[in-house]
Protein backbone atom coordinates (compact mmCIF):
# COMPACT_ATOMS: atom_id res chain seq x y z
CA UNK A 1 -4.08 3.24 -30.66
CA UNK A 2 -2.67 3.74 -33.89
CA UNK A 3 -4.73 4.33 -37.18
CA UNK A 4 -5.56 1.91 -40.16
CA UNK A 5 -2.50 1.76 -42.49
CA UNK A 6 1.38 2.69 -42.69
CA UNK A 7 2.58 4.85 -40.13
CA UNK A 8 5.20 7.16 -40.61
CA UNK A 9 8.67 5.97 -39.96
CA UNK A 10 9.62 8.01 -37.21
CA UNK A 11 6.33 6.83 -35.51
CA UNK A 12 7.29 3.58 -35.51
CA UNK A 13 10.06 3.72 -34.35
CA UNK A 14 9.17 5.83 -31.40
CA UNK A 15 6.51 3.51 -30.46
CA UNK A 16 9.18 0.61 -30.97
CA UNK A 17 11.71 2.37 -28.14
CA UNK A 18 8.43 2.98 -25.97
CA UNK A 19 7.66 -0.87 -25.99
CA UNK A 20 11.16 -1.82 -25.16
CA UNK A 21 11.31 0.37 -22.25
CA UNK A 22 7.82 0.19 -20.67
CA UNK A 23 6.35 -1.87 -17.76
CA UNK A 24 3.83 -4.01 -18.53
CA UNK A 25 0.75 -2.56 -16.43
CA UNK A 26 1.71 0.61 -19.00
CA UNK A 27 1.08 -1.42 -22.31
CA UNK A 28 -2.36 -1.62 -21.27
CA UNK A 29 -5.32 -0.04 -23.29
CA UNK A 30 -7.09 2.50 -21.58
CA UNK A 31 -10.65 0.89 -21.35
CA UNK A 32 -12.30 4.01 -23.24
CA UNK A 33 -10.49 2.98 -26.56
CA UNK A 34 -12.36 -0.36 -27.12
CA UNK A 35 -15.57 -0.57 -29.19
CA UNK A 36 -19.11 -2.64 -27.58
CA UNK A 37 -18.34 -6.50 -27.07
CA UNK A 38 -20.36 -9.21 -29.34
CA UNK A 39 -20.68 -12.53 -28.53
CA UNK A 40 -18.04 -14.75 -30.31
CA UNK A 41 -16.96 -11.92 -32.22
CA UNK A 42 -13.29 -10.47 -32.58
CA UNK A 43 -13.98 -7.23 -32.39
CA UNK A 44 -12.61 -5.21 -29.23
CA UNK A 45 -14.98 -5.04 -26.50
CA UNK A 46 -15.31 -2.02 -23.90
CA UNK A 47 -13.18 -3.29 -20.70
CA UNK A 48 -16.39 -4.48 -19.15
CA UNK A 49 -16.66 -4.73 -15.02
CA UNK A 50 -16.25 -8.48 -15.55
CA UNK A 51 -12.78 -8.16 -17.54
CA UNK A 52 -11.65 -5.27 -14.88
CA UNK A 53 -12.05 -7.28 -11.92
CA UNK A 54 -10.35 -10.02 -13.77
CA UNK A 55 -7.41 -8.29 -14.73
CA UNK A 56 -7.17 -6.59 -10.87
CA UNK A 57 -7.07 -10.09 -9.70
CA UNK A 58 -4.18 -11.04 -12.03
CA UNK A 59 -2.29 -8.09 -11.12
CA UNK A 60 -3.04 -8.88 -7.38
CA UNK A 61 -1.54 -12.26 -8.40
CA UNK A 62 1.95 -10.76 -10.13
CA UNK A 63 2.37 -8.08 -7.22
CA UNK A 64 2.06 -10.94 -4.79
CA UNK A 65 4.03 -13.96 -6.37
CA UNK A 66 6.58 -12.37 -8.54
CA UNK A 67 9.49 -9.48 -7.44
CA UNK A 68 9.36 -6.54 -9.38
CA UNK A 69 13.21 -7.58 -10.32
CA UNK A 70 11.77 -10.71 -11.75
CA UNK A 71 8.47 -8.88 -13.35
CA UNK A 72 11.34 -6.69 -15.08
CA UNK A 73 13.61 -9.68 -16.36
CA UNK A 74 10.19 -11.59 -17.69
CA UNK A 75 9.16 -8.63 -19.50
CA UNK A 76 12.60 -7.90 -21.23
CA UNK A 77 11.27 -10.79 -23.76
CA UNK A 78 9.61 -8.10 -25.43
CA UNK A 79 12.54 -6.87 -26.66
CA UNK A 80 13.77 -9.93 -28.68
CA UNK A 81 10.39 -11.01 -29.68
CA UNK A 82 10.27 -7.69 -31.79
CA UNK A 83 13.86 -8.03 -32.97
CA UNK A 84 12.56 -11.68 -34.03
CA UNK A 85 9.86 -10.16 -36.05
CA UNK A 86 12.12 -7.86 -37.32
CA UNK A 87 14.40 -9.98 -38.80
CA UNK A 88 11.70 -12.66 -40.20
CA UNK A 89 10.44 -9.48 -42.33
CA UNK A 90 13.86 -9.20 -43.80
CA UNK A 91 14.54 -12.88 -44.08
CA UNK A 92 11.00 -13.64 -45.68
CA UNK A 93 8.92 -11.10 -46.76
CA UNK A 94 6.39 -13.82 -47.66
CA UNK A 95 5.81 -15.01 -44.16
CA UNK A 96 1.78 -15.76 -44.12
CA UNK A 97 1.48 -15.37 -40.50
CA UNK A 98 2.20 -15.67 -37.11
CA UNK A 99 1.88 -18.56 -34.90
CA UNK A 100 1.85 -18.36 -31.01
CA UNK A 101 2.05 -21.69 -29.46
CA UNK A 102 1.95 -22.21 -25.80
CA UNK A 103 3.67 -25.67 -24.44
CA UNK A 104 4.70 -28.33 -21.88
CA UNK A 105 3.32 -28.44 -18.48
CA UNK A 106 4.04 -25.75 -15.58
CA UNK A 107 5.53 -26.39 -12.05
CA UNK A 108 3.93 -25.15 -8.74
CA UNK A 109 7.24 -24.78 -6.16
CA UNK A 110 6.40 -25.46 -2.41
CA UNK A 111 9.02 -24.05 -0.92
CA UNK A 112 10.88 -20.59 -2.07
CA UNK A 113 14.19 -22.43 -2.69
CA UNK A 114 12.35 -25.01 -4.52
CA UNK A 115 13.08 -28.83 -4.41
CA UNK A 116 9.66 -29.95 -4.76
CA UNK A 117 7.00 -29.19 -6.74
CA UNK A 118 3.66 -30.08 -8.06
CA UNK A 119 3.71 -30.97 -11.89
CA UNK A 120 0.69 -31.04 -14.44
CA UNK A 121 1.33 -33.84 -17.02
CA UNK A 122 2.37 -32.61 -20.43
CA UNK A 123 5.49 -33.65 -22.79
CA UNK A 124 5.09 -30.68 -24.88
CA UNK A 125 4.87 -33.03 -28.14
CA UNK A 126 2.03 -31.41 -29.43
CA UNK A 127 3.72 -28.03 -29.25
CA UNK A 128 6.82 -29.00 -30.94
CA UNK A 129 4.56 -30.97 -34.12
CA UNK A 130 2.79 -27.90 -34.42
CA UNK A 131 5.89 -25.40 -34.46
CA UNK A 132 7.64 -27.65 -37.11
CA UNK A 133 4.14 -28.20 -38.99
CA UNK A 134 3.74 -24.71 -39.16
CA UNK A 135 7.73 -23.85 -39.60
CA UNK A 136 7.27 -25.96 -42.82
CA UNK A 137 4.66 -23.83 -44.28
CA UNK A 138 6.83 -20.34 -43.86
CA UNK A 139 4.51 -19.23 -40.26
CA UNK A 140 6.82 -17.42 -38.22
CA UNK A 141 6.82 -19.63 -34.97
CA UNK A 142 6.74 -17.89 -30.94
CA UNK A 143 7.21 -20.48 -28.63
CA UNK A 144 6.22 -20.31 -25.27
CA UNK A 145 7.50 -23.85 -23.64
CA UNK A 146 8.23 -25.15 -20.09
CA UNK A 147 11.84 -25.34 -19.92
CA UNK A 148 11.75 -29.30 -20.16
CA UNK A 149 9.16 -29.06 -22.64
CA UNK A 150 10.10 -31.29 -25.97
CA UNK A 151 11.95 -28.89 -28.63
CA UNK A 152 10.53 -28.84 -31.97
CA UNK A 153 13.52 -30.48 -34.45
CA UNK A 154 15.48 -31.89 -31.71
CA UNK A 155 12.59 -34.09 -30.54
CA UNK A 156 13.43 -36.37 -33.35
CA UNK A 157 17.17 -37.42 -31.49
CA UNK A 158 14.84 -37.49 -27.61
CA UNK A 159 12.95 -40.85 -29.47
CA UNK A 160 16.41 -42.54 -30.27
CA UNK A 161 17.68 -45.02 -27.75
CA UNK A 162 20.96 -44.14 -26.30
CA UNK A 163 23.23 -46.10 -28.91
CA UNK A 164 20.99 -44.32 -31.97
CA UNK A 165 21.83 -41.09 -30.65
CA UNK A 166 25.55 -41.77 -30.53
CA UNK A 167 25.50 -43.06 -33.66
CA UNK A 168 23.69 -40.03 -35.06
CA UNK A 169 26.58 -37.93 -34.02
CA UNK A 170 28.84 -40.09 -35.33
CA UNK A 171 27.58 -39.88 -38.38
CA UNK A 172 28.32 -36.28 -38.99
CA UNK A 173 31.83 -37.25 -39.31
CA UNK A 174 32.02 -40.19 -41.37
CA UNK A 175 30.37 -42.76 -39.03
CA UNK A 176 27.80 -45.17 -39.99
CA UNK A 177 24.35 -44.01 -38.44
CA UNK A 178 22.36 -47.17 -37.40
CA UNK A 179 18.76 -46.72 -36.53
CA UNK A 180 16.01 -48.26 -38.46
CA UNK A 181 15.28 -46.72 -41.96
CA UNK A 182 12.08 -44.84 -40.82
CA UNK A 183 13.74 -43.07 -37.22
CA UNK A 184 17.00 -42.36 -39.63
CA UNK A 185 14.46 -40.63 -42.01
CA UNK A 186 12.58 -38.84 -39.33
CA UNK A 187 16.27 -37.49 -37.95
CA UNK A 188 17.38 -35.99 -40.85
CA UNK A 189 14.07 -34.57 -42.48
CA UNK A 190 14.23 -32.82 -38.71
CA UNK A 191 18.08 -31.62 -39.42
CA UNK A 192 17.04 -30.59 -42.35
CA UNK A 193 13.80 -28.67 -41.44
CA UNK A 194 15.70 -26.78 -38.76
CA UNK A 195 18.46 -25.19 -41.01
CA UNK A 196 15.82 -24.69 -43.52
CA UNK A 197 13.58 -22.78 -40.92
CA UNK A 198 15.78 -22.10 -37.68
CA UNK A 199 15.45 -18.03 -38.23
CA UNK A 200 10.89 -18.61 -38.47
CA UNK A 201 11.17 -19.84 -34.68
CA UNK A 202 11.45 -17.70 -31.26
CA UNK A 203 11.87 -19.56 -28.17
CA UNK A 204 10.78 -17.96 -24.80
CA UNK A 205 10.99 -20.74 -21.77
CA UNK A 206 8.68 -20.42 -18.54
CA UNK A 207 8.89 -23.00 -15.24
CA UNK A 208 6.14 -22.06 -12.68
CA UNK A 209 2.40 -21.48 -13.60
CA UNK A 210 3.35 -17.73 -12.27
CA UNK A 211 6.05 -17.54 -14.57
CA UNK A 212 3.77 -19.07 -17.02
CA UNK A 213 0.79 -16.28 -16.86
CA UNK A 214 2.93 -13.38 -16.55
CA UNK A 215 4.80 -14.23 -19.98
CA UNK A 216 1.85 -14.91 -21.18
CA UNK A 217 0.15 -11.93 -20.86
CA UNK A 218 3.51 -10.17 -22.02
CA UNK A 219 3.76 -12.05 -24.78
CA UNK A 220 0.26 -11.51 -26.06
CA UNK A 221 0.34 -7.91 -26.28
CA UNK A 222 3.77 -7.57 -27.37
CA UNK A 223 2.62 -9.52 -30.34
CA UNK A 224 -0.37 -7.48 -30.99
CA UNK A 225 1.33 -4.04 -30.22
CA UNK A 226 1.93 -1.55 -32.94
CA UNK A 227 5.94 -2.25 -32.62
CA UNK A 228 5.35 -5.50 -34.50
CA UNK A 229 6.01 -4.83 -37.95
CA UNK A 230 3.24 -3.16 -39.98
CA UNK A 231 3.23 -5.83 -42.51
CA UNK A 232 2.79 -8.74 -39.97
CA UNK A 233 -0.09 -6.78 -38.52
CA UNK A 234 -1.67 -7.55 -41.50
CA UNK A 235 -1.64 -11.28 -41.56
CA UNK A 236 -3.03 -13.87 -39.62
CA UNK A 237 -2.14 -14.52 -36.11
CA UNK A 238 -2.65 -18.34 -34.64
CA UNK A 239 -2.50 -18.85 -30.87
CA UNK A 240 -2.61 -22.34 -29.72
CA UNK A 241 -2.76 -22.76 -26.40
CA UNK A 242 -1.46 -26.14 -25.71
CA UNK A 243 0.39 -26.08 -22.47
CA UNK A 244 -0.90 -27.73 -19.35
CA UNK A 245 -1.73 -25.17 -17.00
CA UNK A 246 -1.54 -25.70 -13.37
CA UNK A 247 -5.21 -25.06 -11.47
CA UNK A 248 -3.62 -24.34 -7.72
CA UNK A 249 -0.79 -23.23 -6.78
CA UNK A 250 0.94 -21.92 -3.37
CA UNK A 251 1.31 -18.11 -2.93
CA UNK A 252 4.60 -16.96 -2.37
CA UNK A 253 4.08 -15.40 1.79
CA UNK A 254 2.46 -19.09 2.16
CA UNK A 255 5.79 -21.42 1.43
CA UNK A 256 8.51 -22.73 3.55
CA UNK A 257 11.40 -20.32 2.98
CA UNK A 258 13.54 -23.87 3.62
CA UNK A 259 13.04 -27.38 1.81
CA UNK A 260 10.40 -28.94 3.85
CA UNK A 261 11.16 -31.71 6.44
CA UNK A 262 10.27 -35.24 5.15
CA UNK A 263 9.22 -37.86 7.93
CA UNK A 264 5.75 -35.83 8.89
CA UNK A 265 2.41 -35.93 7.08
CA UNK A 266 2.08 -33.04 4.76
CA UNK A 267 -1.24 -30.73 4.65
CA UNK A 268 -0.90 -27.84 1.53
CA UNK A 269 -3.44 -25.37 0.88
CA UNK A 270 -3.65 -24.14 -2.29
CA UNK A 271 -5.40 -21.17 -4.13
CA UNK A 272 -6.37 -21.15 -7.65
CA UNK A 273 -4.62 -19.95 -10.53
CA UNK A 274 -6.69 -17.11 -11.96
CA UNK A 275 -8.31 -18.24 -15.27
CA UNK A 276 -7.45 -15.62 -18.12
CA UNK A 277 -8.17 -17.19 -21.22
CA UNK A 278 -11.43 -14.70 -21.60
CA UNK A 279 -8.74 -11.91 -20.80
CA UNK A 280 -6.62 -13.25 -23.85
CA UNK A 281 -9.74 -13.18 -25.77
CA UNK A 282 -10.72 -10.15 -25.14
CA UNK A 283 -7.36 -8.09 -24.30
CA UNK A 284 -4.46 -9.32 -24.18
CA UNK A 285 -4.31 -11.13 -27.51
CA UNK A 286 -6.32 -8.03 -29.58
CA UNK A 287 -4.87 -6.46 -32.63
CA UNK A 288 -4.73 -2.39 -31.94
CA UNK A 289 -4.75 -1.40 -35.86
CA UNK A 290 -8.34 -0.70 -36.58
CA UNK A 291 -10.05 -3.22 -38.84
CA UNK A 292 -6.96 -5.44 -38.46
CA UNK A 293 -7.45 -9.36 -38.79
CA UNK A 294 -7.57 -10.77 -35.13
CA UNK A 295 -5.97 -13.74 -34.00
CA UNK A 296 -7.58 -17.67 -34.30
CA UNK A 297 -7.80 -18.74 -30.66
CA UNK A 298 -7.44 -22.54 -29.73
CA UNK A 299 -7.52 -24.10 -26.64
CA UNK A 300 -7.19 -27.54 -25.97
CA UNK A 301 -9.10 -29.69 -23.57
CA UNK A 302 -6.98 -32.83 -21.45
CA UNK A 303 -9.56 -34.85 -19.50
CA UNK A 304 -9.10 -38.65 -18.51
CA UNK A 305 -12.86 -39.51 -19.41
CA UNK A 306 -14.73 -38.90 -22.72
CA UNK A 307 -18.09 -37.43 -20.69
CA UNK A 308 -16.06 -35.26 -19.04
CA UNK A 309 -14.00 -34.00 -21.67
CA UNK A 310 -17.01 -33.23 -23.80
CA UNK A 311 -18.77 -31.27 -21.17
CA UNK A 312 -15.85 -29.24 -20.71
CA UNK A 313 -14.85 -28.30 -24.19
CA UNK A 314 -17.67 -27.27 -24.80
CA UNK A 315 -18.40 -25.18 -21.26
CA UNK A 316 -15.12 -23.26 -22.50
CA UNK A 317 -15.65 -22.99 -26.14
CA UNK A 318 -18.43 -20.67 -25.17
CA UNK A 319 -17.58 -19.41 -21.66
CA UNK A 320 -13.52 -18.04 -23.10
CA UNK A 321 -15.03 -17.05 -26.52
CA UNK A 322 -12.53 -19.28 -28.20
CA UNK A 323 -12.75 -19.86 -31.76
CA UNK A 324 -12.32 -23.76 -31.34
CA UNK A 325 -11.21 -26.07 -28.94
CA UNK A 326 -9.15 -29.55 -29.28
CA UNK A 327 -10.38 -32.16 -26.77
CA UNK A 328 -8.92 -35.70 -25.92
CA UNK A 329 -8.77 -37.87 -23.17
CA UNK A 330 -5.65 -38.66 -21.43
CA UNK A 331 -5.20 -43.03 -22.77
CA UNK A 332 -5.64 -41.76 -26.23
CA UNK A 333 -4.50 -38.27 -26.75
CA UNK A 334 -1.58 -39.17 -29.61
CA UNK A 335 -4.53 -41.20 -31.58
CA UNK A 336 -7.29 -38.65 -31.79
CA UNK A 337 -8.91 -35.62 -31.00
CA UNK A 338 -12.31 -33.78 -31.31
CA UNK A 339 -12.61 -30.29 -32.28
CA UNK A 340 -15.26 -27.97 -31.32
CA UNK A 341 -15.66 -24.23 -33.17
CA UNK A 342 -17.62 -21.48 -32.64
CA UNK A 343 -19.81 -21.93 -35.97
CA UNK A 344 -20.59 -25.82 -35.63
CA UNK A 345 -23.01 -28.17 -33.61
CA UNK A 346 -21.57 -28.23 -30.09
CA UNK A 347 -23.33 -31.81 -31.04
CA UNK A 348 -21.30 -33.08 -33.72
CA UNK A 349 -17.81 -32.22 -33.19
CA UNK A 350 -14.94 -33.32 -35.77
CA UNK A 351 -12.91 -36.30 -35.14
CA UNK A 352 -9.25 -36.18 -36.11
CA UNK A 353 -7.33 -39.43 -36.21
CA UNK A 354 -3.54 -39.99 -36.27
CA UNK A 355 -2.74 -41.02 -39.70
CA UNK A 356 0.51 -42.70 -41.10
CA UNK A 357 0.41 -39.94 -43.78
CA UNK A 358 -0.42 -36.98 -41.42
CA UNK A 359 0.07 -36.16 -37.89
CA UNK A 360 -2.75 -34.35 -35.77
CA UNK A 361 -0.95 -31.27 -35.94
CA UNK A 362 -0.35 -31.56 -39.40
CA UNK A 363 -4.50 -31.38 -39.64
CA UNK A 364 -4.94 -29.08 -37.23
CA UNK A 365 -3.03 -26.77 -39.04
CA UNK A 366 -5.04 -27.51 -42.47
CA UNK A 367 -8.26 -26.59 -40.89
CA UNK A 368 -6.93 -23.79 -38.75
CA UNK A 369 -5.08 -21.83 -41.35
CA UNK A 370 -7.42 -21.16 -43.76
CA UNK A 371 -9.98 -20.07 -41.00
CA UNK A 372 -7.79 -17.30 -39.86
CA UNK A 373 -7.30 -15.70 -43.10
CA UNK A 374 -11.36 -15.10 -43.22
């Protein structure tokens, strides 16, 4: 662990090379480092037997589902997240914070050489708002989408209609560009946005819920490793975790080498995705500095009946020690949402409504932001 306050320079950069060049399982804290656990607190707890067993069944999980040739590729995205960091330092020194957003939905492959799959529904919209919401307000953005996720920027050109689109790049040389006043608007506050903000945004692209947890994990700890730059240590840290996350998938030995033979019924038996959000909580996603501002956990909640979704936000707002969760039910989830936090009524959650004057994300991001500066 490295002390409170500025390293020395040759420190740094030693630790920097011994990120770049280390397996994951080796970025791990040694459970003897952490300070006692308190309930909804951000402090680091001891690696209790709970968390241990947890993280021996998601290394069970890797060693099982994912080649170590594949393990190494994945985990070579710790090498240009840093180099990202690096250069929003030098680009803007004034960057408030980081933002971690998780995206899209992720695919569960039945055979090894895949052509079908099972799919959890999500666009990725919410994602992209958030990363250009936050983009907007100087937050250096890390991105971690589904491959067909929407793209923040470019998700402005996805709502045109064929003809619009053509039309758009026609315009850029000389060409009138024809859609109605509001989607032309919309297109080129998004050009403009991106070349405004292109160098505050890191992309990192997953496809199966494997892919999905082992980048995930990667990720976390990259970003709260002491090769991030000192100064970014210091700010706030936002993880939203908005991507749809498979609950069963089909373990590697298990699937047809082959694409399966239609014409037959089909039986599949699938095992569960190990849930690690608790693990992020408590490990993954912890700041090493001492005394260092931890990151604002939100989850989000996707049910397709209010009862249901209510019950479960707030089952997970307590059971994964999240600081808040975003519910909504699957008819209605552009119109509104309810948030649940740590510090309120589990009772009286807050309704957000889609406004013409402000997007979800855009309030999401006025109630989150301040709360991870405290």
């Amino acid at each position: 662990m490295s002390p409170q306050g500025r390293l020395p320079d040759l420190i740094v950069i030693h630790t920097h090379l011994l990120l770049r060049h280390t397996p994951l399982s080796l970025l791990r804290s040694p459970p003897h480092t952490h300070t006692p656990p308190q309930v909804h607190s951000h402090s680091h707890p001891a690696r209790s037997s709970e968390t241990t067993k947890m993280q021996e069944v998601v290394d069970a999980f890797y060693a099982e589902n994912i080649s170590a040739e594949d393990q190494a590729r994945l985990s070579a995205h710790q090498d240009t997240l840093i180099s990202f960091l690096e250069g929003v330092t030098r680009s803007h020194p004034d960057c408030p914070g980081i933002a971690y957003i998780t995206s899209g939905g992720t695919t569960v492959p039945l055979e090894v050489n895949a052509v079908r799959f099972i799919t959890n529904f999500s666009s990725g919209g919410r994602g992209a708002y958030l990363v250009e919401t936050l983009a907007e307000r100087g937050w250096a953005c890390v991105l971690l989408h589904h491959r067909t996720a929407v793209r923040p920027f470019r998700r402005a050109l996805d709502e045109l209609s064929t003809a619009q689109l053509f039309d758009a790049i026609a315009s850029t040389t000389g060409a009138e560009f024809t859609p109605a006043p509001a989607q032309k608007a919309e297109v080129l506050h998004a050009a403009e946005l991106y070349h405004r903000t292109k160098d505050l945004v890191h992309y990192i692209a997953f496809d199966t819920v494997i892919e999905y947890v082992f980048l995930l994990e990667v990720v976390s700890r990259a970003l709260c490793g002491t090769a991030v730059p000192q100064v970014l240590q210091q700010r706030p840290c936002l993880f939203f975790a908005a991507a749809a996350v498979s609950d069963y998938y089909v373990p590697l030995p298990k699937m047809s080498r082959e694409k399966i033979s239609g014409g037959d019924e089909l039986t599949l038996h699938l095992l569960s995705v190990p849930k690690v959000l608790l693990l992020v909580q408590q490990e993954w996603l912890h700041r090493a500095a001492p005394g260092a501002t931890q990151p604002f956990i939100v989850t989000f909640k996707l049910e397709t009946s209010e009862e249901a979704m209510k019950r479960k936000a707030i089952s997970n707002l307590h059971a994964y020690r999240c600081d808040a969760v975003v519910a909504n039910i699957l008819p209605s989830y552009k119109e509104w949402v309810l948030i649940y936090t740590k510090d309120s009524d589990d009772s009286a959650p807050l309704l957000v409504r889609c406004e013409a004057a402000k997007t979800i994300e855009a309030a999401l991001c006025d109630m989150f932001i301040p709360l991870s500066r405290r």
